[in-house]
Protein backbone atom coordinates (compact mmCIF):
# COMPACT_ATOMS: atom_id res chain seq x y z
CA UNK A 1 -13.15 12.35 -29.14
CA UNK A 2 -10.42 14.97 -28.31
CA UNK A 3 -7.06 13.33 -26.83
CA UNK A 4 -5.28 16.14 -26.11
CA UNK A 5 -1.50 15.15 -25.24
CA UNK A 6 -1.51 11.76 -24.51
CA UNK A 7 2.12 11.55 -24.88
CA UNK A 8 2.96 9.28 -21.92
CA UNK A 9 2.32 5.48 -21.34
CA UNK A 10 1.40 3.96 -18.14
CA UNK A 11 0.25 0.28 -17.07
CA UNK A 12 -3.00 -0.39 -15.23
CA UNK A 13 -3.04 -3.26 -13.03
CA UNK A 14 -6.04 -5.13 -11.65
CA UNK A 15 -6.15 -6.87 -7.85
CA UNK A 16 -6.34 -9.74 -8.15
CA UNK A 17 -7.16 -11.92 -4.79
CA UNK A 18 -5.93 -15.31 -3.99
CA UNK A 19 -6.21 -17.49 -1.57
CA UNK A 20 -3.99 -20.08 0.43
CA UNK A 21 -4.10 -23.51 1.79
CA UNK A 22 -5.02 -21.69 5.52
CA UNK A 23 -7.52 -19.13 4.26
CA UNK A 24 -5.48 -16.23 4.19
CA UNK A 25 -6.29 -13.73 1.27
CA UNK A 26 -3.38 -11.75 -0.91
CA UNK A 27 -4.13 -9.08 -3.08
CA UNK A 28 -1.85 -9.19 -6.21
CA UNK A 29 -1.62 -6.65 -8.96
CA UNK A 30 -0.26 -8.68 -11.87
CA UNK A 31 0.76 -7.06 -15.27
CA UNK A 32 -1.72 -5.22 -17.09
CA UNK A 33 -1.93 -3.30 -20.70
CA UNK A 34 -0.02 0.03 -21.65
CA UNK A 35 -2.00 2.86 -22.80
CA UNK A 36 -1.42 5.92 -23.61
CA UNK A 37 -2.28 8.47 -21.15
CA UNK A 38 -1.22 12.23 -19.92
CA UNK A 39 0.00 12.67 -16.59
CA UNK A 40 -0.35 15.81 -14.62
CA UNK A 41 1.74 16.17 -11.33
CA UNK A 42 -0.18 17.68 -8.60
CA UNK A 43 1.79 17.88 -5.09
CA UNK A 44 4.76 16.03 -3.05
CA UNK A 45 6.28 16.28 0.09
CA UNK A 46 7.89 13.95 2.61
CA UNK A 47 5.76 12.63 5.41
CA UNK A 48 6.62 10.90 8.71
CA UNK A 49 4.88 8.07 10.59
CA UNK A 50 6.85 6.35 12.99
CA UNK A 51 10.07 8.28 12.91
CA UNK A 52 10.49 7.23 9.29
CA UNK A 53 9.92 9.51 6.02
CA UNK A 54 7.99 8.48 3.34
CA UNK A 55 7.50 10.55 -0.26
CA UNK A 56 4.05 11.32 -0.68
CA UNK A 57 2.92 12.43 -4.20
CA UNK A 58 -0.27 13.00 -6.12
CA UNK A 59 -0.66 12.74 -9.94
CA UNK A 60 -3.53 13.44 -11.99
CA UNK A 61 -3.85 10.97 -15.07
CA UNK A 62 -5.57 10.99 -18.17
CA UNK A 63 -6.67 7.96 -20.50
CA UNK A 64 -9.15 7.39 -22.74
CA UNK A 65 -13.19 6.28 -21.57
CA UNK A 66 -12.40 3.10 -23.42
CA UNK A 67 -10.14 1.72 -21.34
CA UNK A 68 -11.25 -0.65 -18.31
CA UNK A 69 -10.23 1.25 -14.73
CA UNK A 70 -11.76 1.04 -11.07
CA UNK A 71 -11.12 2.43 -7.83
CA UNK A 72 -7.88 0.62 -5.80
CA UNK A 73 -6.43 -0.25 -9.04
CA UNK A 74 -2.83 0.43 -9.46
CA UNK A 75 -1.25 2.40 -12.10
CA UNK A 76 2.58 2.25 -12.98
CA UNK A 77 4.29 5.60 -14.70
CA UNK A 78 7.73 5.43 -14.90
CA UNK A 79 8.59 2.94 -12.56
CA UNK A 80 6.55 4.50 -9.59
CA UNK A 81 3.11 2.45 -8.79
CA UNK A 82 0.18 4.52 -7.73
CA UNK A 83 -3.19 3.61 -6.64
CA UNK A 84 -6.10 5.24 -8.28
CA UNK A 85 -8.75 6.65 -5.56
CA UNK A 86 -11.09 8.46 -7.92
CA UNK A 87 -12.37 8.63 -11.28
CA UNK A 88 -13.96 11.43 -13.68
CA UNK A 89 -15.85 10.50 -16.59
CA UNK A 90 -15.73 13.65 -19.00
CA UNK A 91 -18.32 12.23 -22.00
CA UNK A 92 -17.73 14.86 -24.35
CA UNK A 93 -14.55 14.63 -24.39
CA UNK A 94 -14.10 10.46 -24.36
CA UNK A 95 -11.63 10.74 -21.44
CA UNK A 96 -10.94 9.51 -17.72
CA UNK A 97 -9.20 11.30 -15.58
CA UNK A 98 -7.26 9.33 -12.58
CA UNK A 99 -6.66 10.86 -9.23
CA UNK A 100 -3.80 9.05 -7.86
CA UNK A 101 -1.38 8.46 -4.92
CA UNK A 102 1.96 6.76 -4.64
CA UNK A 103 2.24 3.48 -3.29
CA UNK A 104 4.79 3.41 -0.22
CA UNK A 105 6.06 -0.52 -0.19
């Protein structure tokens, strides 16, 4: 397996859904492990909906194949929460690499 620079450390959170006394489904994204993992920043701008601006970014991250990850996951770097909206599986090289876009809450 070839790591390359996995210098950075980022937390991958799974939804979780739960469900109240009336029905009504949450989706929570509890705590999850930190790995080690290089991120690579790809674009940002400022968008508006609705007469309000919202930052907009897109990271690229890289883990190891070992490590658990899905589609709609979050991922936390640095504070900022992301939400992973593809995966690609390079085998020869044991890695994962994350395509992911912040989270406006």
């Amino acid at each position: 397996m070839i790591s390359g620079r996995l210098t950075e450390f980022v937390e991958l959170r799974r939804p979780t859904v739960t469900t109240d006394a009336f029905g009504a489904e949450q989706i929570s994204y509890p705590e999850g492990p930190r790995i080690h993992a290089e991120v690579i920043w790809k674009s940002g701008r400022l968008s508006q909906e609705a007469s309000e601006l919202f930052p907009d970014g897109r990271v690229e991250i890289i883990i190891y194949s070992a490590h658990e990850v899905a589609e709609k996951w979050r991922v936390v770097y640095q504070g900022v929460t992301y939400t992973v909206g593809a995966i690609e599986f390079n085998r020869r090289k044991g890695l994962k690499r994350l395509i992911c876009d912040k989270v406006n809450e």
